[in-house]
Protein backbone atom coordinates (compact mmCIF):
# COMPACT_ATOMS: atom_id res chain seq x y z
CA UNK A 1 0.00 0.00 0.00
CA UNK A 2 1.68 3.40 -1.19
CA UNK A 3 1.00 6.57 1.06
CA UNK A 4 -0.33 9.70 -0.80
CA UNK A 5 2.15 12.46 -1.27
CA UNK A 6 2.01 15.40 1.26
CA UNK A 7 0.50 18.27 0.20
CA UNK A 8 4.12 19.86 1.11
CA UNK A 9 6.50 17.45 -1.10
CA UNK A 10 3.87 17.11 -3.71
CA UNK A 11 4.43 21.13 -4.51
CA UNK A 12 8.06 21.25 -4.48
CA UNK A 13 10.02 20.92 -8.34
CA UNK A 14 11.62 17.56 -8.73
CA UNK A 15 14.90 19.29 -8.52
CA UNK A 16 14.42 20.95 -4.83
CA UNK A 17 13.24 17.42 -3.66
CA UNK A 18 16.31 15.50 -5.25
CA UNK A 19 18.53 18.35 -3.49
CA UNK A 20 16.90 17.57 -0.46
CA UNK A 21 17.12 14.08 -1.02
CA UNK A 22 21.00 14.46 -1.35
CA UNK A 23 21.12 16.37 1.36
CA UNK A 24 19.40 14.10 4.29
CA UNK A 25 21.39 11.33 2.43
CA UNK A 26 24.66 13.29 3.76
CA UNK A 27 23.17 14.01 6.91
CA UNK A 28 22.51 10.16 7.38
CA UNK A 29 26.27 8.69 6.49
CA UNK A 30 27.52 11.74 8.54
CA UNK A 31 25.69 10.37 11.58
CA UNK A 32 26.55 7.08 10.86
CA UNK A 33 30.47 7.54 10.18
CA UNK A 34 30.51 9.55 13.50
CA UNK A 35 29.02 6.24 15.17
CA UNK A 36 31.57 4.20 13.15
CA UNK A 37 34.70 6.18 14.56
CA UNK A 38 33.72 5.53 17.98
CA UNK A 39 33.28 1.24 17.01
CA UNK A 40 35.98 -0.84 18.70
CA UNK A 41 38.81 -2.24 15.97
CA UNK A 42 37.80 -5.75 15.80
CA UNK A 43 33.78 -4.59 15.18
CA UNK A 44 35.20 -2.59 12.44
CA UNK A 45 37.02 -5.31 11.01
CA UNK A 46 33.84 -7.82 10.79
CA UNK A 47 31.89 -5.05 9.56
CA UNK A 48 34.60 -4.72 6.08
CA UNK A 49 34.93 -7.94 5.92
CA UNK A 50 30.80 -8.73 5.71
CA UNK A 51 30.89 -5.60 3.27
CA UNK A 52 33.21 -7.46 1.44
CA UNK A 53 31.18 -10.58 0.93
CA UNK A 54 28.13 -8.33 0.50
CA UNK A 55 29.98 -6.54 -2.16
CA UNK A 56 30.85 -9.95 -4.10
CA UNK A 57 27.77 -12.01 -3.63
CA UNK A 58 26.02 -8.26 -5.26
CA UNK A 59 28.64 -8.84 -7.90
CA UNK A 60 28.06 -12.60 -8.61
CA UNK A 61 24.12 -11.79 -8.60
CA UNK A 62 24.29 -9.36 -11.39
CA UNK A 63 27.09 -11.34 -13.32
CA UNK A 64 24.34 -14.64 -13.26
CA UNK A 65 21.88 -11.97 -14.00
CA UNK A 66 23.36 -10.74 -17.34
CA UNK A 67 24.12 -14.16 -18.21
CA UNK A 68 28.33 -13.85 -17.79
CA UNK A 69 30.15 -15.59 -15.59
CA UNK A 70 34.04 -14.88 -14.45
CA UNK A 71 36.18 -17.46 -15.84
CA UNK A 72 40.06 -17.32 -14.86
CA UNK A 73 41.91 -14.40 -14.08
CA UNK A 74 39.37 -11.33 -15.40
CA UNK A 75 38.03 -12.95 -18.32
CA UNK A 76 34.24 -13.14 -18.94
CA UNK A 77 32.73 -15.54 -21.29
CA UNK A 78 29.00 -15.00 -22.24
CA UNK A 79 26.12 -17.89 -22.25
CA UNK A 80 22.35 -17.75 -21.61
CA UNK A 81 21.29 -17.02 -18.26
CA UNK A 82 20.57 -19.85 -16.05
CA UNK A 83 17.41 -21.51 -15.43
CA UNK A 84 18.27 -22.80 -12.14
CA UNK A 85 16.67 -20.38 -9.82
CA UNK A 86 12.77 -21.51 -11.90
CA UNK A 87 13.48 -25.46 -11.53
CA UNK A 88 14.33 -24.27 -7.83
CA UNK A 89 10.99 -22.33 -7.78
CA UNK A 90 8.90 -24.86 -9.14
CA UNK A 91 10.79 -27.61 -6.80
CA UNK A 92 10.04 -25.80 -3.54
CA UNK A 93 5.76 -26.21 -4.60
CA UNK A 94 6.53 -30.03 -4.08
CA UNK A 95 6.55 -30.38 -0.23
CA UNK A 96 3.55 -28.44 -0.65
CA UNK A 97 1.74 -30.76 -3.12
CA UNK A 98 3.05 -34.00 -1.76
CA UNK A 99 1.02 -32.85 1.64
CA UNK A 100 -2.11 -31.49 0.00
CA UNK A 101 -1.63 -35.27 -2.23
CA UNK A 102 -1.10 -36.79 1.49
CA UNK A 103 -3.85 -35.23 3.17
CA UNK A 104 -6.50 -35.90 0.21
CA UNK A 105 -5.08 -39.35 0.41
CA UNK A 106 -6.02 -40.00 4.36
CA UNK A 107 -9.69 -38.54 3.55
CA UNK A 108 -10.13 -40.72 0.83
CA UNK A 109 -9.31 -44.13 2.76
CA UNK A 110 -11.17 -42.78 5.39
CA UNK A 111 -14.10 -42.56 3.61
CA UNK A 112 -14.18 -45.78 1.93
CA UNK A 113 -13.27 -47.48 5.63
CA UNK A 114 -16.47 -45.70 6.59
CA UNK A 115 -18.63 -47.02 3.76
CA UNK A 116 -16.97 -50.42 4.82
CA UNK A 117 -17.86 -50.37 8.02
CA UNK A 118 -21.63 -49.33 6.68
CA UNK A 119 -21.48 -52.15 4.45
CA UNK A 120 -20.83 -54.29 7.40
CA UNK A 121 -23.68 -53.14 9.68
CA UNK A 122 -26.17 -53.19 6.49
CA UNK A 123 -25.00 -56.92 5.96
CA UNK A 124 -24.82 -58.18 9.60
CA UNK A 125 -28.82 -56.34 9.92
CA UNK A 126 -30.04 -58.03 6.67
CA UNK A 127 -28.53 -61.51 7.63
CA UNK A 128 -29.62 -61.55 10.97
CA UNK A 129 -32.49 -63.82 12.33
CA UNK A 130 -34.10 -61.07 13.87
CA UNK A 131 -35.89 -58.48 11.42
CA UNK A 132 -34.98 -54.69 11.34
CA UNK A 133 -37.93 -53.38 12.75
CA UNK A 134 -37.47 -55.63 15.78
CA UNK A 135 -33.96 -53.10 16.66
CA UNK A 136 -36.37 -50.11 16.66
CA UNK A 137 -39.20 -52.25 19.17
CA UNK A 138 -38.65 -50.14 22.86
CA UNK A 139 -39.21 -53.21 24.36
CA UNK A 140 -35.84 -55.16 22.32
CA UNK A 141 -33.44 -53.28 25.00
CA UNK A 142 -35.62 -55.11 27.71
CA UNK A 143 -35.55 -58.30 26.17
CA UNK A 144 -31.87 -58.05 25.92
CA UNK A 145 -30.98 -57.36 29.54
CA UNK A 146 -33.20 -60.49 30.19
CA UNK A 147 -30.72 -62.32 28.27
CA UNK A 148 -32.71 -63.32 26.01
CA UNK A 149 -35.16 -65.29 27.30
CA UNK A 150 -39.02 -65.07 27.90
């Protein structure tokens, strides 16, 4: 979601705000090489040296980008970009559909032990000596804790 310009930045030329821009870009890396001088040595150190690696990865990135890629001492040789990164892409969605596959799986076999099991009851009622309506009698549950017998 993008904020609407204020009124106040909206009126300015695009040359005033760039200045300004500039300017509280100064500000900022003023501030921030004041707190740098005052860093202990070793902080410093770990700080180039992460700047360094952040500095070649950048470099790597936009060398894979433009479809080069350092070979040897300097030399670049060119070659059509990569299409790692999309079989990577589409690679990651399989987790993802081997659990939705998984889980649709489980329901399925659960439903068709269900049915089973309704089979089953359907089967044992049908066979039975007794006939269905005599389950629904109030009197069967009676005749049952009797033990049968009348």
């Amino acid at each position: 979601m993008t904020t609407p310009p204020s009124p106040l930045s909206a009126a300015r030329p695009p040359l005033v705000r760039e200045a300004l821009e500039v300017r509280f870009g100064e500000r900022v890396a003023a501030h921030l090489d004041e707190a740098a001088a005052a860093l202990p040595p070793d902080i410093v150190a770990r700080l180039g040296r992460a700047r360094q690696a952040a500095v070649l990865r950048l470099r790597h990135e936009r060398q894979a980008a433009a479809g080069t890629v350092t070979v040897g001492a300097g030399t670049a040789a060119r070659h059509a970009p990569s299409s790692h990164p999309r079989w990577q892409r589409a690679l990651a969605w399989v987790p993802l559909l081997a659990m939705v596959l998984g889980v649709w799986a489980i329901g399925e076999y659960q439903a068709q032990r269900r049915v089973q099991a309704a089979a089953e009851i359907d089967a044992r009622l049908l066979t039975d000596v007794l006939p269905p309506a005599a389950y629904a009698d109030p009197g069967f549950t009676q005749f049952l804790r009797e033990g049968g017998q009348r």
